[in-house]
Protein backbone atom coordinates (compact mmCIF):
# COMPACT_ATOMS: atom_id res chain seq x y z
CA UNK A 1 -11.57 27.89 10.00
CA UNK A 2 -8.22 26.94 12.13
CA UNK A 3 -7.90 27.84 15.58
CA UNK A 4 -5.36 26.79 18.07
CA UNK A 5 -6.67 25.26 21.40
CA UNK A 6 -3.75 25.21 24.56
CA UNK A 7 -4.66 21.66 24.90
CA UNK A 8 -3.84 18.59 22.38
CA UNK A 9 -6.95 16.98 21.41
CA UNK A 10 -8.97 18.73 23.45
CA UNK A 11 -11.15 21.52 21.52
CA UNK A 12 -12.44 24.59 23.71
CA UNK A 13 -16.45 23.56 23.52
CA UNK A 14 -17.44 27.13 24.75
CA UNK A 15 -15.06 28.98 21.68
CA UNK A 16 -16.19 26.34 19.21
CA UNK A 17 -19.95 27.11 20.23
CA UNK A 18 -20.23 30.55 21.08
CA UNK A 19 -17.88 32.30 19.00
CA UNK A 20 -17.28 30.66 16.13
CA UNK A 21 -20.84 29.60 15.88
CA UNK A 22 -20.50 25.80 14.92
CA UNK A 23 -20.88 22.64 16.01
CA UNK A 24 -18.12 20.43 17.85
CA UNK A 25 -15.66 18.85 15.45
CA UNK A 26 -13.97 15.23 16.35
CA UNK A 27 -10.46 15.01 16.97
CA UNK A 28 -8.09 12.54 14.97
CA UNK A 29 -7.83 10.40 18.35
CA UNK A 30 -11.78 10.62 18.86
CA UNK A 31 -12.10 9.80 15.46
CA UNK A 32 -9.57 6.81 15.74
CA UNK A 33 -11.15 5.59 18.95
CA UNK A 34 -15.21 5.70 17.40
CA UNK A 35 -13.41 3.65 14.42
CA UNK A 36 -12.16 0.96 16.55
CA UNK A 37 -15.84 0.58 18.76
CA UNK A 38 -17.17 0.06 15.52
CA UNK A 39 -14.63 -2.60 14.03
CA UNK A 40 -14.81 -4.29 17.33
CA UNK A 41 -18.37 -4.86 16.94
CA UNK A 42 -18.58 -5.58 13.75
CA UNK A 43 -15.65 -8.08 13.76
CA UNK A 44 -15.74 -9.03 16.81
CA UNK A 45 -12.99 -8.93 19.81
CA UNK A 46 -11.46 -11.54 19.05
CA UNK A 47 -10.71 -10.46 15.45
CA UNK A 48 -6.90 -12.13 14.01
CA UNK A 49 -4.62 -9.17 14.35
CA UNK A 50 -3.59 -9.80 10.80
CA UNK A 51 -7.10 -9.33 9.47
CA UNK A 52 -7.15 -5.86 11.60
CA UNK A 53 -3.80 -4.48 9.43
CA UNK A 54 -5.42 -5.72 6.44
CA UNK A 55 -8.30 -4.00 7.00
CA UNK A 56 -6.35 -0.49 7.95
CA UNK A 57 -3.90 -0.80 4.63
CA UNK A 58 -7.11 -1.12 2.53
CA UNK A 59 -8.67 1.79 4.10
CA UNK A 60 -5.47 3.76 3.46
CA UNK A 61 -4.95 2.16 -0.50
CA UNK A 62 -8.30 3.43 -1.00
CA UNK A 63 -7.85 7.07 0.31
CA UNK A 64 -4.72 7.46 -1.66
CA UNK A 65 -6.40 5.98 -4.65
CA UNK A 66 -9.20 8.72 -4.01
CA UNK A 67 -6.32 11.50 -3.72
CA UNK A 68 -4.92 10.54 -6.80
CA UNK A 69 -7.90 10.63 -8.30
CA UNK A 70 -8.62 14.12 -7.55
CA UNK A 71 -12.28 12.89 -6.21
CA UNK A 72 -14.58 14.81 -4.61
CA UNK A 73 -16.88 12.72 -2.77
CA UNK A 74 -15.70 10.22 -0.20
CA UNK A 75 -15.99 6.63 -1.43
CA UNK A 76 -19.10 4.77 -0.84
CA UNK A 77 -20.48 1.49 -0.22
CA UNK A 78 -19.07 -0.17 -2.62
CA UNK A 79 -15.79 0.92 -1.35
CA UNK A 80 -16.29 -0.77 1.84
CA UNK A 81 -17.79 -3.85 0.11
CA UNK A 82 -14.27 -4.06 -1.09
CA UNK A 83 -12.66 -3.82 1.83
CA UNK A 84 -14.54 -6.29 3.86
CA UNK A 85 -14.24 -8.80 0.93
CA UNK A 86 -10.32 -8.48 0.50
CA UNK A 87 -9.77 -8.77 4.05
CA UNK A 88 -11.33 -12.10 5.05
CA UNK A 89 -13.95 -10.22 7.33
């Protein structure tokens, strides 16, 4: 379901609860942000910004492989196997 909120990135909690009867969805910047705690502490602060834009190219070859691909599920371990392993991480 699509509904338009007044604010950018910021979802109406009460609408989202109490009248559309779901659960709170994460924005593309939340999503984004929760992306980059984890990379941080998995690679550490002080990650080479080179192996950061290899990581995020990988990530995007991947989902355009999967488009193309017409595939259903979203990739899976192995996937990120691949990605850790062809960007130096």
């Amino acid at each position: 379901m699509l509904y338009y909120a007044g604010k950018v990135n910021q979802p109406n909690e009460t609408f989202i609860e109490y009248v559309l009867n779901c659960e709170e969805i994460i924005t593309a910047a939340e999503d984004k942000d929760i992306f980059e705690v984890i990379f941080n502490k998995v690679a550490g602060d002080q990650v080479d910004t080179r192996v950061k834009v290899n990581v995020y190219e990988e990530i995007d070859k991947i989902v355009q492989e999967s488009k193309e691909a017409e595939e259903s599920e979203p990739p899976k371990l192995e996937t990120e196997i691949r990605i850790l392993t062809s960007t130096e991480l």
